[in-house]
Protein backbone atom coordinates (compact mmCIF):
# COMPACT_ATOMS: atom_id res chain seq x y z
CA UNK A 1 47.69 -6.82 -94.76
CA UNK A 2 45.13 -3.71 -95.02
CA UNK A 3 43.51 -2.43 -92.04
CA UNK A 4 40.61 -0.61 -91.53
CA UNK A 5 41.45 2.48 -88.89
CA UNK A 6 38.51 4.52 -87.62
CA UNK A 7 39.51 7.92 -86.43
CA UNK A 8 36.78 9.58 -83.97
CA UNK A 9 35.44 12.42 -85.62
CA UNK A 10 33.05 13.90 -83.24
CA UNK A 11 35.33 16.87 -82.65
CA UNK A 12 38.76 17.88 -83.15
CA UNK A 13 41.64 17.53 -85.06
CA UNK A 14 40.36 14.00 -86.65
CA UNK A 15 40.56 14.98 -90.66
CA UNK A 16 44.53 15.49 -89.52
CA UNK A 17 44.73 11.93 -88.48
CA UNK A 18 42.95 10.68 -91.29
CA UNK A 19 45.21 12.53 -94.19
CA UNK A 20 47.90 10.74 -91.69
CA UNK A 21 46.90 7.51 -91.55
CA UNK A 22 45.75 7.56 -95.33
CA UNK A 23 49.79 7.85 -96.60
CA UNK A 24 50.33 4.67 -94.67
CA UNK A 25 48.91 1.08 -96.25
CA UNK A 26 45.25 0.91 -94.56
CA UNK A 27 42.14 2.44 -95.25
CA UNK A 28 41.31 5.28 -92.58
CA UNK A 29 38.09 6.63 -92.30
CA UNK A 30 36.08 8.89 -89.66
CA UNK A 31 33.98 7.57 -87.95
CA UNK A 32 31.18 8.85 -85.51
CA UNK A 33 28.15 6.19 -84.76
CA UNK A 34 28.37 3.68 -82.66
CA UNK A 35 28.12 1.02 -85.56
CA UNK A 36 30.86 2.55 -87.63
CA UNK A 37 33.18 2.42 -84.65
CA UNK A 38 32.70 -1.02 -84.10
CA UNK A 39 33.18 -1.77 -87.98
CA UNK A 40 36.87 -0.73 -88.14
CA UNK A 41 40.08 -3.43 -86.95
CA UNK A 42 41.75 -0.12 -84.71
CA UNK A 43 40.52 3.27 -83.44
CA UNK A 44 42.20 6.60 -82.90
CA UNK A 45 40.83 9.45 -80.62
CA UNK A 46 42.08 12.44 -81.40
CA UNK A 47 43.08 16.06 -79.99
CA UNK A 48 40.36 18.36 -79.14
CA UNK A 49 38.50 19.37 -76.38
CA UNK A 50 38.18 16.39 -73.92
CA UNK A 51 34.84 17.64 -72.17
CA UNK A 52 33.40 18.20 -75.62
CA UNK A 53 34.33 14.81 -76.88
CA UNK A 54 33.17 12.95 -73.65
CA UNK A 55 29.79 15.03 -73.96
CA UNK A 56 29.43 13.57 -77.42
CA UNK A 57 30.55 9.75 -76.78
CA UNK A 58 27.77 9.94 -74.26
CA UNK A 59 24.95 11.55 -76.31
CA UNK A 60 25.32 9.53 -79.18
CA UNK A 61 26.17 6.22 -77.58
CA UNK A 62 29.72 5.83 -79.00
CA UNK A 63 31.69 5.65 -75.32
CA UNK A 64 29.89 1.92 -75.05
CA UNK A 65 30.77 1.11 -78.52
CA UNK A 66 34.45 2.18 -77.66
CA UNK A 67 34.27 0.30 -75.00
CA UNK A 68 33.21 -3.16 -76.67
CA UNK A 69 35.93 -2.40 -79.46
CA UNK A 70 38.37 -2.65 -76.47
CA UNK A 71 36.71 -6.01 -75.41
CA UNK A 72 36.96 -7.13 -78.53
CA UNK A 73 41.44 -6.48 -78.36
CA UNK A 74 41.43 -4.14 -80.93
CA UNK A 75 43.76 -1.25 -80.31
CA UNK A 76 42.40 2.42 -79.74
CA UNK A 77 45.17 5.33 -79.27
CA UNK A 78 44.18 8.41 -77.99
CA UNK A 79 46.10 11.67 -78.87
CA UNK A 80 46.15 14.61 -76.62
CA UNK A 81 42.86 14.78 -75.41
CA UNK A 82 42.47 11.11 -76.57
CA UNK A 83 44.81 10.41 -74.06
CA UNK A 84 42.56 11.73 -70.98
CA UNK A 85 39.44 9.93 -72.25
CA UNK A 86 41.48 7.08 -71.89
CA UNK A 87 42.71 6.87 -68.63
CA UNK A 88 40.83 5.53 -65.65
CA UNK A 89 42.11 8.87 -63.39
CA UNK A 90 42.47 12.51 -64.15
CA UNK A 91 44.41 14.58 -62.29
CA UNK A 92 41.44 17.33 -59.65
CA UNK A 93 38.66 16.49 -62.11
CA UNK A 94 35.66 14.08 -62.60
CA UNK A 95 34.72 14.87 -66.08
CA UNK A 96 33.23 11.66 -67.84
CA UNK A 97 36.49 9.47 -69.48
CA UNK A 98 35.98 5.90 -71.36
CA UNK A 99 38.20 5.07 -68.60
CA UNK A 100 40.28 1.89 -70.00
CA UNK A 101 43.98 2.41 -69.36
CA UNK A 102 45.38 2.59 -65.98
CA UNK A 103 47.49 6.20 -66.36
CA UNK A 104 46.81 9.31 -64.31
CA UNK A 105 46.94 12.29 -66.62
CA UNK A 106 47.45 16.01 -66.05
CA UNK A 107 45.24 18.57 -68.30
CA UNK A 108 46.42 20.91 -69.83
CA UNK A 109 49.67 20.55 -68.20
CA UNK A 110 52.43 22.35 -70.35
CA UNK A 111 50.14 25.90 -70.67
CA UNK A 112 47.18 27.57 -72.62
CA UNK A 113 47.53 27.15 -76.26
CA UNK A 114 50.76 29.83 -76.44
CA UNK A 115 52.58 27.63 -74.62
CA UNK A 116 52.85 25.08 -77.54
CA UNK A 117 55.73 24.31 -78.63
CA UNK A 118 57.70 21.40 -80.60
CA UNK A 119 60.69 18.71 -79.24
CA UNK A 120 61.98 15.52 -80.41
CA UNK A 121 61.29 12.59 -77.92
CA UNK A 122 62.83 8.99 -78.21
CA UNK A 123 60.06 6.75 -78.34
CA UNK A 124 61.02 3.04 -76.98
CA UNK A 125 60.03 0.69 -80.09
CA UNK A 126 60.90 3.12 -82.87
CA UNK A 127 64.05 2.57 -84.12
CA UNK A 128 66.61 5.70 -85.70
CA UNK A 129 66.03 9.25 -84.48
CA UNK A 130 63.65 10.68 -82.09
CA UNK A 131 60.37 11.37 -82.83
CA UNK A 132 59.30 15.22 -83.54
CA UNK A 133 56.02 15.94 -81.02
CA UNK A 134 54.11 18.59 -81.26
CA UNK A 135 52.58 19.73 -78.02
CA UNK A 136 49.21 21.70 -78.18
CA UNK A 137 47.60 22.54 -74.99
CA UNK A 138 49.00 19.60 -74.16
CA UNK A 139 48.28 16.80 -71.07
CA UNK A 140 50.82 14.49 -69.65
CA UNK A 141 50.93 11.30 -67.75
CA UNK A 142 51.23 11.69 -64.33
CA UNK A 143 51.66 7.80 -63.47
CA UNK A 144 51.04 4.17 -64.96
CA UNK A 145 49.98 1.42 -63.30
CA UNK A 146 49.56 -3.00 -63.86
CA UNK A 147 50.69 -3.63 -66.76
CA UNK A 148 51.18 -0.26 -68.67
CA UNK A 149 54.27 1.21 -69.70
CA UNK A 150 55.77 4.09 -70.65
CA UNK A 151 57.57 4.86 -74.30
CA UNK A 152 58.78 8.17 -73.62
CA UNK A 153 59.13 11.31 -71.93
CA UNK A 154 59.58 14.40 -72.23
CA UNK A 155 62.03 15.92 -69.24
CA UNK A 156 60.50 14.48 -66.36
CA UNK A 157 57.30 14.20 -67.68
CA UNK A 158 55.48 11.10 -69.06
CA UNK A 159 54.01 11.69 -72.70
CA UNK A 160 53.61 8.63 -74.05
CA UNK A 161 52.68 4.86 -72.96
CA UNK A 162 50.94 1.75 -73.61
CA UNK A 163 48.78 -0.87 -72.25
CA UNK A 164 48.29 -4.22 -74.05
CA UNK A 165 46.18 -2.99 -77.02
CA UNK A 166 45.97 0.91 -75.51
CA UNK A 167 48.24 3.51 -76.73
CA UNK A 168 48.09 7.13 -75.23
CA UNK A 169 50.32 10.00 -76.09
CA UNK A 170 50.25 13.64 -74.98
CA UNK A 171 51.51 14.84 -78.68
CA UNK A 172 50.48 14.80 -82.17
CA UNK A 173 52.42 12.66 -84.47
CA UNK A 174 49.33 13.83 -87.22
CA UNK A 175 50.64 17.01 -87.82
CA UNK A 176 54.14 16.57 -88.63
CA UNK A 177 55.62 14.15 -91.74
CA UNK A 178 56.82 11.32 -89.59
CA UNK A 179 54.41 8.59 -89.45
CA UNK A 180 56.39 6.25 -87.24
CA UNK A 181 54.13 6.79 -84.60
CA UNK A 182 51.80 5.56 -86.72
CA UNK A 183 53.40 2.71 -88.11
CA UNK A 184 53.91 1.73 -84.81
CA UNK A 185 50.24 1.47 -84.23
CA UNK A 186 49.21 0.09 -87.59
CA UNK A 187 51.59 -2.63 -86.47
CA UNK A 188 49.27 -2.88 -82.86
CA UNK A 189 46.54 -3.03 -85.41
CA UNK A 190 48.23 -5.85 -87.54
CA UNK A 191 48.85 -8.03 -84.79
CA UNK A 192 45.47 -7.75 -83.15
CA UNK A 193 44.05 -9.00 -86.68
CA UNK A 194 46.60 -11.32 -86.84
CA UNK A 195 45.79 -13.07 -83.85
């Protein structure tokens, strides 16, 4: 079954995700008005700068349409700075977030951008070895809550989790040649069609 996957391209890393997603069997376009969000079966919301991004949902009127593409159950994962638009709490700030996934995250919470640096992580629902994740400037999640869970961590530290048809993770699967990760959502995506 082919899927139609929106990526978020308002600002960021989105053409990564798209070149990504476009190796896999779905069609995976950018997307950055309101009606082209709502046209696609799953959404991804890519790294970047999180302030930036929220600035822009909210001038062009695309946080409400993310929000009714949640209400209609189709999934939206948010990478990196994804991620914090996603949850309902960020760690000592009130910038604007869509606000739809009960995690806490932590900005910028591995270091500036010199402090990137690459790990494998085992990711609960992808079978064989761990996932490579690439960690740029990267948040984590401080806590989940209800019903979300959480697929894997790095150390101590949250980095990835889901909720129903919300996926958040503090890496980029995009920019390395393992599309499990994305599998894993096109199969989120599949479902929520499917149903």
């Amino acid at each position: 079954m082919s899927v139609r996957i929106g990526v978020l391209s308002l600002q960021g890393d989105f053409l990564e995700h798209v070149r990504a997603l476009a190796k896999l069997d779905c069609e995976a376009v950018p997307v950055k008005t309101p009606t082209a969000v709502m046209s696609c079966d799953g959404l991804v919301i890519p790294g970047g700068e999180s302030t930036t991004i929220g600035k822009l949902c909210r001038r062009f009127g695309v946080g409400d349409a993310i929000r009714s593409v949640h209400e209609d159950h189709k999934p939206i994962w948010g990478t990196c700075a994804g991620a914090i638009l996603l949850a309902k709490e960020i760690v000592a700030s009130n910038q604007w977030r869509l606000g739809l996934m009960s995690i806490e995250v932590a900005r910028n919470a591995f270091g500036r951008q010199v402090d990137s640096f690459e790990t494998d992580v085992a990711v609960e629902g992808i079978a064989g070895a761990a996932v490579r994740a690439v960690f740029i400037r990267a948040p984590y999640i401080t806590r989940v809550w209800d019903d979300a869970q959480v697929l894997a961590r790095y150390e101590d530290k949250i980095v990835m989790a889901r909720q129903d048809t919300l996926l958040a993770s503090s890496f980029h699967p995009e920019l390395t040649g393992d599309r499990r990760v994305q599998e894993y959502f096109l199969g989120m995506v599949r479902q929520s069609v499917g149903d």
